[in-house]
N, C-alpha and C. Protein backbone atom coordinates (compact mmCIF):
# COMPACT_ATOMS: atom_id res chain seq x y z
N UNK A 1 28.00 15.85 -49.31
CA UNK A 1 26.86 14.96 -49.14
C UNK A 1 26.46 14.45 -50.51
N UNK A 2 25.82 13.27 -50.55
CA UNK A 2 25.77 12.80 -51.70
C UNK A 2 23.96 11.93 -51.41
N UNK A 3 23.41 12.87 -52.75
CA UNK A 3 21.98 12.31 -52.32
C UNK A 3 21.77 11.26 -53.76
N UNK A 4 20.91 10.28 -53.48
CA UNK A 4 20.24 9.36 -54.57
C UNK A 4 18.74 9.87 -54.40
N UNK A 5 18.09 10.61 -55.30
CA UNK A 5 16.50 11.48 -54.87
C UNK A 5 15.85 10.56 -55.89
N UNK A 6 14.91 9.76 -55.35
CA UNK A 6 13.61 9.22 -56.55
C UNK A 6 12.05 10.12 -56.54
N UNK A 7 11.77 9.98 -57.43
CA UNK A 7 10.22 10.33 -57.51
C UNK A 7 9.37 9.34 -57.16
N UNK A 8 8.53 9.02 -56.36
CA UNK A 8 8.00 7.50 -55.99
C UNK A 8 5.70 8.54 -55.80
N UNK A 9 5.42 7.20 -55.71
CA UNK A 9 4.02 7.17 -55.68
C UNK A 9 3.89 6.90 -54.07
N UNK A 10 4.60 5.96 -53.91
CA UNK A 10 4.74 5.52 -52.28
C UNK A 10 6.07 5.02 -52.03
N UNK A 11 6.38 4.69 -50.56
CA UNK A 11 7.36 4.32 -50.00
C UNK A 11 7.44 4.18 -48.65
N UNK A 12 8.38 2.78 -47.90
CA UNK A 12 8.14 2.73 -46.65
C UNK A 12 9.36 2.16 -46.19
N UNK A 13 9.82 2.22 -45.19
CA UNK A 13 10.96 2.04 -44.59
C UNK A 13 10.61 0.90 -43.25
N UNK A 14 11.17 -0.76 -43.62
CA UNK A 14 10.54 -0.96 -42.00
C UNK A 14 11.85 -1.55 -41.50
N UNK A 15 11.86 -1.60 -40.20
CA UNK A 15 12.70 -2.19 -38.89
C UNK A 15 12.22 -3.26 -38.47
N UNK A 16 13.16 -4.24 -38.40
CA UNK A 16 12.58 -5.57 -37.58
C UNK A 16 11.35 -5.84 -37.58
N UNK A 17 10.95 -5.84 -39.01
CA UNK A 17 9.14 -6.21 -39.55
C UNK A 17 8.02 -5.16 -39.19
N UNK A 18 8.62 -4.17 -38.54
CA UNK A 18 7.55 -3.11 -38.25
C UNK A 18 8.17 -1.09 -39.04
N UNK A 19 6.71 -0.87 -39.66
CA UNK A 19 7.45 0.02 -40.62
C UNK A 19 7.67 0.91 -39.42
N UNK A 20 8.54 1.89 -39.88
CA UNK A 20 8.79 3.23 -39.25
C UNK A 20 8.93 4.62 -40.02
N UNK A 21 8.58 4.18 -41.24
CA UNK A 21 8.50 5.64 -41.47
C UNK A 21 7.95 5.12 -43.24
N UNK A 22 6.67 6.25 -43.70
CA UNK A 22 6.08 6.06 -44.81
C UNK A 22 5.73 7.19 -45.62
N UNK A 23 5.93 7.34 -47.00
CA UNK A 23 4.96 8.03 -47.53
C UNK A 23 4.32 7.87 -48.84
N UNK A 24 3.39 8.65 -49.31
CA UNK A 24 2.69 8.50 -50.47
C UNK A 24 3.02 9.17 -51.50
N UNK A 25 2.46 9.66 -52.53
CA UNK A 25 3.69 10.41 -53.54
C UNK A 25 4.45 11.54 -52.99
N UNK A 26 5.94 11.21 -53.61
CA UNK A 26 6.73 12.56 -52.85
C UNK A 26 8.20 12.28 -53.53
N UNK A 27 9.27 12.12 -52.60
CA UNK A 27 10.55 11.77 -53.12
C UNK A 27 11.10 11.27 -52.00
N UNK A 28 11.56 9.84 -52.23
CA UNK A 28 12.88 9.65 -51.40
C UNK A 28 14.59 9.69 -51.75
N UNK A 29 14.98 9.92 -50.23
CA UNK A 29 16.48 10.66 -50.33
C UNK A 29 16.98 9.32 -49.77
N UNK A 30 17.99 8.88 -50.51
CA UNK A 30 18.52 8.34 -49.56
C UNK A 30 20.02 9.28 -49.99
N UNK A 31 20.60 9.40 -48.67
CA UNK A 31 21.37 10.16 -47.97
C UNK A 31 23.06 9.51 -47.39
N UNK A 32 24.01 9.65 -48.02
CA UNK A 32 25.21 9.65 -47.72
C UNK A 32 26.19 10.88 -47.18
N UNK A 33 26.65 10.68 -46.16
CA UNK A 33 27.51 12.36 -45.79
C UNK A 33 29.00 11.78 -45.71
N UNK A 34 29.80 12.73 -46.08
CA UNK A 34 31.19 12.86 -46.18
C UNK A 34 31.95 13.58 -44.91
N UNK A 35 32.55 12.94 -44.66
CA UNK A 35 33.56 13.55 -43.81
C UNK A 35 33.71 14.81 -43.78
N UNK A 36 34.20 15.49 -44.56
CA UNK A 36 34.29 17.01 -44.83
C UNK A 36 32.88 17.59 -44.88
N UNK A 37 31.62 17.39 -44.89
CA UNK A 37 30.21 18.07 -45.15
C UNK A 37 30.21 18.72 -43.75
N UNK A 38 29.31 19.89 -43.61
CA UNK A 38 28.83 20.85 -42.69
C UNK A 38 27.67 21.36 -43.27
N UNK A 39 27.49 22.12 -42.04
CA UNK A 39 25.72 22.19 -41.86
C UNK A 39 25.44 22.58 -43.16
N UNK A 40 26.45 23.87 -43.51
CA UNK A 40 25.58 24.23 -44.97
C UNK A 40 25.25 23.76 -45.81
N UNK A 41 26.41 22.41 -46.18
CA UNK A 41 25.71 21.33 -47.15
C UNK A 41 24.42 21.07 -46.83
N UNK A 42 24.17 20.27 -45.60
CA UNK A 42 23.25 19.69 -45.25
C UNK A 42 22.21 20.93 -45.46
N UNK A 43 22.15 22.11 -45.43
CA UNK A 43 21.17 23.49 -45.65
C UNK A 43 20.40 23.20 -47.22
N UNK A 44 21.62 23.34 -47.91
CA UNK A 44 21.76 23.70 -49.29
C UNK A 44 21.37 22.47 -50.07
N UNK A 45 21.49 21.34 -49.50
CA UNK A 45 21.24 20.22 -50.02
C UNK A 45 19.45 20.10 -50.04
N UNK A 46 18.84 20.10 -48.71
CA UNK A 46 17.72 19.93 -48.17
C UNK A 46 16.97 21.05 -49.39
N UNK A 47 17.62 22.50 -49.60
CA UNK A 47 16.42 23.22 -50.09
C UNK A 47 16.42 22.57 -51.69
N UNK A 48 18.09 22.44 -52.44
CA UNK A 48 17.99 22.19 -53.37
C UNK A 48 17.13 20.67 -53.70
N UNK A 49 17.24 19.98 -53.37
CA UNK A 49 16.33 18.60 -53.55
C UNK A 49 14.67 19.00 -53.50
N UNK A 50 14.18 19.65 -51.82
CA UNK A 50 12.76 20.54 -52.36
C UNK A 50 12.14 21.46 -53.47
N UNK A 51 13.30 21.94 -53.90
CA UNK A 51 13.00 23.02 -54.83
C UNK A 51 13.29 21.93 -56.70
N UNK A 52 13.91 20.97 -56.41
CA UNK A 52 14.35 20.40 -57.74
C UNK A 52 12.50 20.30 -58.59
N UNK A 53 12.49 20.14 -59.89
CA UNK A 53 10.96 20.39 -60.72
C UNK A 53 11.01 19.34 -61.40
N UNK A 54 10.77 17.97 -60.95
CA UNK A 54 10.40 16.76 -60.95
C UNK A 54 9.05 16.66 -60.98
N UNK A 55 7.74 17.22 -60.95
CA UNK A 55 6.61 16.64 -61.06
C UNK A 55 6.21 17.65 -61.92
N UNK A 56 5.19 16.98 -62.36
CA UNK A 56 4.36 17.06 -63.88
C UNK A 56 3.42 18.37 -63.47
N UNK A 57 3.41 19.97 -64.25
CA UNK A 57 2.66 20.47 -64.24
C UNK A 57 1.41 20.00 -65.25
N UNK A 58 0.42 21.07 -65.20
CA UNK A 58 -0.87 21.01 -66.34
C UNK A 58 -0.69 20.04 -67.39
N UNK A 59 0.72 20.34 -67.90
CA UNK A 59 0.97 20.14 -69.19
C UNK A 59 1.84 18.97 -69.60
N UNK A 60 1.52 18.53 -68.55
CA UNK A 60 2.34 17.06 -68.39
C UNK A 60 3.92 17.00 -68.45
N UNK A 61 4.74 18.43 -68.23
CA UNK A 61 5.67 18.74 -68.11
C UNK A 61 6.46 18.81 -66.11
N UNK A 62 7.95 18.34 -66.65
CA UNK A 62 8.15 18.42 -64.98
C UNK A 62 8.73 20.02 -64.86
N UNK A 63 8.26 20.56 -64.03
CA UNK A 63 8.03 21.92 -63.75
C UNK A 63 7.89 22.18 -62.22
N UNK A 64 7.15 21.54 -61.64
CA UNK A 64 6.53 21.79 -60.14
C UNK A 64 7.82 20.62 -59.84
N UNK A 65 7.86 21.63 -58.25
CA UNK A 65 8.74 20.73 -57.52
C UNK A 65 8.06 20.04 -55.86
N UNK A 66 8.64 19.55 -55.26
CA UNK A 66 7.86 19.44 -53.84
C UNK A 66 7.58 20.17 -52.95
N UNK A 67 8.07 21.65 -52.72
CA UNK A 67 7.82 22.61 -52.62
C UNK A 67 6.11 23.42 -52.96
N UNK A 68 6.28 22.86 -54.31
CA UNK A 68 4.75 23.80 -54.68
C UNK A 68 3.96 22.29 -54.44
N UNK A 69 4.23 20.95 -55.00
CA UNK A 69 3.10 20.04 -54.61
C UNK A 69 3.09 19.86 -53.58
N UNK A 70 3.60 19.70 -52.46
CA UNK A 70 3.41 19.20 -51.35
C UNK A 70 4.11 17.41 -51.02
N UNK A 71 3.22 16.89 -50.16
CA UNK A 71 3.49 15.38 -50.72
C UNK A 71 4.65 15.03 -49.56
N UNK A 72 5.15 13.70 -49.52
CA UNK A 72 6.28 13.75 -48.71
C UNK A 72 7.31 13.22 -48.81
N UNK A 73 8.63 13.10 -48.33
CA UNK A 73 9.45 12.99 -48.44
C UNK A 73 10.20 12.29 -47.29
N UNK A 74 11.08 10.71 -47.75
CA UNK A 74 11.41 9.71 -47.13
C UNK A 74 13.18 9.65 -47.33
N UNK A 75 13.58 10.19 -46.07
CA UNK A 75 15.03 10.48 -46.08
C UNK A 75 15.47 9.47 -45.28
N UNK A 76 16.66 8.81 -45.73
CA UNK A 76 17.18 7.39 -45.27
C UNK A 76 18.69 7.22 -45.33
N UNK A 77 19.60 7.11 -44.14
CA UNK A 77 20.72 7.31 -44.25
C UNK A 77 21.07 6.11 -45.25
N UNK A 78 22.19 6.20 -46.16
CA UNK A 78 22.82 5.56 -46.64
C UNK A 78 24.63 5.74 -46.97
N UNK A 79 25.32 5.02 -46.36
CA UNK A 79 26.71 5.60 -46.16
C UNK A 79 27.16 5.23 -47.12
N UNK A 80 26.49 3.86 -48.14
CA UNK A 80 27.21 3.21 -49.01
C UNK A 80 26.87 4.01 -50.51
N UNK A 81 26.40 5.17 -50.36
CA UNK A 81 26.35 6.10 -51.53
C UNK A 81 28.11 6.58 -51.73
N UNK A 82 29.00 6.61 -50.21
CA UNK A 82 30.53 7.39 -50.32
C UNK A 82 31.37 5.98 -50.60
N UNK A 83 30.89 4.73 -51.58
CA UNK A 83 31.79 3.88 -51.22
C UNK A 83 32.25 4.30 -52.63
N UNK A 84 33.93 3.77 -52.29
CA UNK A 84 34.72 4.11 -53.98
C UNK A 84 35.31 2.84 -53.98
N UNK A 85 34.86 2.27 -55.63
CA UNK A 85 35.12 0.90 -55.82
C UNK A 85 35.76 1.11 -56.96
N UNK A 86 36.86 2.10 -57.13
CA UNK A 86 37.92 2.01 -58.04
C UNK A 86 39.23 0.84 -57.80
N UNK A 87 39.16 0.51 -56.37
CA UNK A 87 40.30 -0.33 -56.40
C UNK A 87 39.66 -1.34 -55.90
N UNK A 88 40.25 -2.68 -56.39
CA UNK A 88 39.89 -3.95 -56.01
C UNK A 88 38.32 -4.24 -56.28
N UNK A 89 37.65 -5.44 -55.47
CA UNK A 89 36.41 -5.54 -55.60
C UNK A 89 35.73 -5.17 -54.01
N UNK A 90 35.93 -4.37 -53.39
CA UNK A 90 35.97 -4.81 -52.27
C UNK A 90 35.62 -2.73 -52.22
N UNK A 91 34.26 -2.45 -51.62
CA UNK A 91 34.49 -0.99 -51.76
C UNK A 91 35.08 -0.02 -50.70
N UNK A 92 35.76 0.93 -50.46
CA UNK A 92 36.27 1.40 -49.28
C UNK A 92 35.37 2.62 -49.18
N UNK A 93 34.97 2.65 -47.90
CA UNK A 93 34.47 3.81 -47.14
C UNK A 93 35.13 5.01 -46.53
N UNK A 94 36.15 4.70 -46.72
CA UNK A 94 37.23 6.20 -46.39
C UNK A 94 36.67 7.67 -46.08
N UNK A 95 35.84 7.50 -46.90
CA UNK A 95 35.26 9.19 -47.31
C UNK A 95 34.30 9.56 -46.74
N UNK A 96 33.62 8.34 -46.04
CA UNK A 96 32.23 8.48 -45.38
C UNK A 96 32.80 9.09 -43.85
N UNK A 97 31.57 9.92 -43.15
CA UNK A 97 31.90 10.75 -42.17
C UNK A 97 31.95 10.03 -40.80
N UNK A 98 32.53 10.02 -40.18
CA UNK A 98 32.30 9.64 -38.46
C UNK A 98 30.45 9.37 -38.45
N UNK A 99 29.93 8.00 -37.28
CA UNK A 99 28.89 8.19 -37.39
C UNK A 99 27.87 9.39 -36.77
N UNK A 100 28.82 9.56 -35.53
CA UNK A 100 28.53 11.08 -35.07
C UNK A 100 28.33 12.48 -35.61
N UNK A 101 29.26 12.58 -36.76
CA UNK A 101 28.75 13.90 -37.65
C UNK A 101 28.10 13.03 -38.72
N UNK A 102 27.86 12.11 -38.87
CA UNK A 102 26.56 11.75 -40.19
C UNK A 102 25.44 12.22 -39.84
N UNK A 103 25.23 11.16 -38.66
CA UNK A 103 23.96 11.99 -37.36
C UNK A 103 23.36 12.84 -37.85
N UNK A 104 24.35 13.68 -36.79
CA UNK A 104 24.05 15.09 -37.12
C UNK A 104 23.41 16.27 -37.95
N UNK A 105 24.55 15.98 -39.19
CA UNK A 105 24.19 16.49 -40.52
C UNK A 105 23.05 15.49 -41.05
N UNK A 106 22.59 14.56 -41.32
CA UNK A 106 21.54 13.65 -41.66
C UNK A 106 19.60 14.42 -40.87
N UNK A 107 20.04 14.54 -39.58
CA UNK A 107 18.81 15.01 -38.86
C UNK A 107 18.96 16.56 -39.01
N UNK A 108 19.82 17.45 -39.58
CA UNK A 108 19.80 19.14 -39.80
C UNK A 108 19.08 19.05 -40.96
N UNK A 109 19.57 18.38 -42.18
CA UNK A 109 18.61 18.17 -43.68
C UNK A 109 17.01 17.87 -43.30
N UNK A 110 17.15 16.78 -42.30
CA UNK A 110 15.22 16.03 -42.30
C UNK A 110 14.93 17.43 -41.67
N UNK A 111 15.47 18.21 -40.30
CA UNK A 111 14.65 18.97 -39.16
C UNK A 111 14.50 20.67 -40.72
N UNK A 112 15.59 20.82 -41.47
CA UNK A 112 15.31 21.87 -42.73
C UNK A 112 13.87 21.84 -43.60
N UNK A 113 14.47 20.41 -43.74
CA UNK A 113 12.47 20.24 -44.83
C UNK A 113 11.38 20.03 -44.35
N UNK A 114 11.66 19.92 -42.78
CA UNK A 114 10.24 19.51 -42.07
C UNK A 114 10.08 20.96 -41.63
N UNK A 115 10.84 22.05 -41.66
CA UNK A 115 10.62 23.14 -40.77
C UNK A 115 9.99 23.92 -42.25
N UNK A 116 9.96 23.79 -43.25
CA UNK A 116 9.93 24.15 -44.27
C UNK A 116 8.27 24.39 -44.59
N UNK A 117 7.80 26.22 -44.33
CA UNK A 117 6.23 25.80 -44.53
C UNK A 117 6.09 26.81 -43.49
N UNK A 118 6.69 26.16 -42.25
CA UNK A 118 6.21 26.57 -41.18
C UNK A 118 6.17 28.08 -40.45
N UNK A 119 6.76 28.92 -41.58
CA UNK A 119 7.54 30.57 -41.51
C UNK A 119 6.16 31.32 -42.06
N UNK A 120 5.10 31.12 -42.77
CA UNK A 120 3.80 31.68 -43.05
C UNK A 120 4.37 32.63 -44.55
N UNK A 121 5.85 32.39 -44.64
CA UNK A 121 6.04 33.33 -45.85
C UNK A 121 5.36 32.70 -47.05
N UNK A 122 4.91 33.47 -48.21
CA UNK A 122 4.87 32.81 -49.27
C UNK A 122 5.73 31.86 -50.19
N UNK A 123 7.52 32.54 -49.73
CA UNK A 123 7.92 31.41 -50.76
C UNK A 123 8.20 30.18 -49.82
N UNK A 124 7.98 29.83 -49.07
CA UNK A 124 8.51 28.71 -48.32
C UNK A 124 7.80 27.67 -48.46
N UNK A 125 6.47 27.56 -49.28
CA UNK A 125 5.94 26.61 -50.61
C UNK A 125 4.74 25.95 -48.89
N UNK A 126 4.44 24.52 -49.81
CA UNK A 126 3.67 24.01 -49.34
C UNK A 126 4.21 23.09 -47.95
N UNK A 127 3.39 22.72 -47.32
CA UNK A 127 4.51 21.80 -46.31
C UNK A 127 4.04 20.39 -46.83
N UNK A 128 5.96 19.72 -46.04
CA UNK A 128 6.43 18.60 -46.45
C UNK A 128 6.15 17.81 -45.64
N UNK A 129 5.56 16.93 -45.80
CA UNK A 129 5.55 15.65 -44.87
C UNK A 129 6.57 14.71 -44.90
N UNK A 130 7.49 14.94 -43.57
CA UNK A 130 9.06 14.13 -43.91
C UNK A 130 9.02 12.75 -42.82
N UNK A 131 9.64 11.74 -43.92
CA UNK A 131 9.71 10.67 -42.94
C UNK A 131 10.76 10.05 -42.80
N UNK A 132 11.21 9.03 -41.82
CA UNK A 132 12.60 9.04 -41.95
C UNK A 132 12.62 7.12 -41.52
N UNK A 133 13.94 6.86 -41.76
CA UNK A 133 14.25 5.32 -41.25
C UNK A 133 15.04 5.44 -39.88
N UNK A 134 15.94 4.96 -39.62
CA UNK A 134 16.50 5.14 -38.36
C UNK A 134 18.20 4.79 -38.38
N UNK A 135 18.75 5.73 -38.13
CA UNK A 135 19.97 5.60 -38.58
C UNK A 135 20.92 4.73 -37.65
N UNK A 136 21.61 4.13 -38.70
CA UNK A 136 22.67 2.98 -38.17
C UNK A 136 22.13 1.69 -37.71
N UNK A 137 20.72 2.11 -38.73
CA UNK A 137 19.67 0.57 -38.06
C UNK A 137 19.70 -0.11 -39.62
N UNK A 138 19.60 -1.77 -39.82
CA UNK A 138 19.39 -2.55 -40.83
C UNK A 138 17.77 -2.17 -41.20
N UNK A 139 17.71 -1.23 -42.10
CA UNK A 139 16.73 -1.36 -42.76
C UNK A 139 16.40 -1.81 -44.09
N UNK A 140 15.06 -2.52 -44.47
CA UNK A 140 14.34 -2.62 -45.98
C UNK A 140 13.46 -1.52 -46.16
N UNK A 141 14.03 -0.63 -47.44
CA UNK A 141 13.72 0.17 -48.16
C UNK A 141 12.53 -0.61 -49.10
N UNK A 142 11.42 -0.09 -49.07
CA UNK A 142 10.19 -0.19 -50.58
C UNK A 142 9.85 1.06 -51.01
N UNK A 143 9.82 0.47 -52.42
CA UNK A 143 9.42 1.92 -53.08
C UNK A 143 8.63 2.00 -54.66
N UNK A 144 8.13 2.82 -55.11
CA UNK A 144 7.76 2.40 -56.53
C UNK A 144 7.78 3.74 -56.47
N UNK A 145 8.90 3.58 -58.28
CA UNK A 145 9.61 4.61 -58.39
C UNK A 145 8.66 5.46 -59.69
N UNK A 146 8.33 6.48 -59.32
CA UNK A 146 7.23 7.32 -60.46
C UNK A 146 8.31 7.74 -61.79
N UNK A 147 8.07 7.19 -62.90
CA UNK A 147 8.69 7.65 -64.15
C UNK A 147 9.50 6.70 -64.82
N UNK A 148 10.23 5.94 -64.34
CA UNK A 148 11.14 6.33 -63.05
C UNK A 148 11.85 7.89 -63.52
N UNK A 149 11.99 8.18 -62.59
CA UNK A 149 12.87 9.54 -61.85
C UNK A 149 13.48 9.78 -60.59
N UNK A 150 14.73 9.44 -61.32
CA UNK A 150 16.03 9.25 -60.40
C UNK A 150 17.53 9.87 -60.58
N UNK A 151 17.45 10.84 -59.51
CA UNK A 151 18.59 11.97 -59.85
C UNK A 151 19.75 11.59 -58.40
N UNK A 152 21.00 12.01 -59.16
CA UNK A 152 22.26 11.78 -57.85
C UNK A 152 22.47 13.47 -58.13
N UNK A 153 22.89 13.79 -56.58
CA UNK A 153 23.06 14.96 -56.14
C UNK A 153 24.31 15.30 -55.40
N UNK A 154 25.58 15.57 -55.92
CA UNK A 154 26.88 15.83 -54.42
C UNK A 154 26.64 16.91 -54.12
N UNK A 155 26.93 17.34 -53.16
CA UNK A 155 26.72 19.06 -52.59
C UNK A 155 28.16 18.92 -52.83
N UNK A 156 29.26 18.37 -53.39
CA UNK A 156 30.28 19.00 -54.09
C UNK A 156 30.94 19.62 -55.52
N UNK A 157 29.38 19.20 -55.83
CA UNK A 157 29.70 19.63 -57.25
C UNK A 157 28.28 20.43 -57.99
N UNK A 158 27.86 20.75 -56.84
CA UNK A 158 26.67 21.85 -57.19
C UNK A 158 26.52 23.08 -56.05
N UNK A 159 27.41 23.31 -54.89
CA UNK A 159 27.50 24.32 -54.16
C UNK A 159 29.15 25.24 -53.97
């Protein structure tokens, strides 16, 4: 899986002129899956992106992650994160997964961080307010990006 994670103030996702999914400071994902990905990516991905320490403690240091602030988080399929434009001009999708296991794995990551909170343990942090676009739908992405702060993530080369 291959994530593009921003730090944003806000962000909104709309469909055919009507939004569907919003939030206020938090992080958006937009979200590419690979052919080869399984659930655990999609596990391991979801906690590592919550747990990443992107926002500014006391000290104006990034330290706190979304986990301890709270805040929410705008996950948005994007397949054209697996395009490889080493050959020609023209990018090939080869690598990107069936849309059926994108699905899949795409809604196990959102249903991970939204369930996230909900266990009463202490470390399972603050809860996330997760929002989403709609997959395999033409959407416009808005966003204003805090810092900017903008990290790429493969769950192949960090799990």
């Amino acid at each position: 899986m291959r994530a593009c994670v921003q730090r944003v103030t806000r962000a909104s996702v709309t469909i055919d002129g009507a939004i569907c999914g919003q939030i206020g400071p938090g992080l958006v994902v937009l979200l590419g899956v690979a052919k080869e990905d399984t659930a655990d990516d999609a596990r391991q991905l979801a906690e590592k992106i919550v747990q990443l320490r992107v926002f500014a403690d006391a000290a104006g240091q990034m330290n706190l992650s979304l986990a301890d602030t709270g805040g929410g988080m705008l996950v948005v399929s994007q397949f054209t994160l697996l395009g490889d434009c080493r050959h020609g001009r023209r990018p090939s999708f080869i690598d990107a997964a069936p849309p059926e296991l994108a699905e899949s794995l795409y809604n196990l990551l959102v249903e991970h961080v939204a369930g996230r909170g909900d266990t009463g343990e202490k470390s399972a942090g603050k809860k996330i307010e997760v929002a989403t676009g709609r997959f395999r739908a033409d959407m416009a992405v808005e966003l204003v990006n805090d810092g900017p702060v903008t990290l790429l993530i493969d769950s192949r080369k960090v799990f």
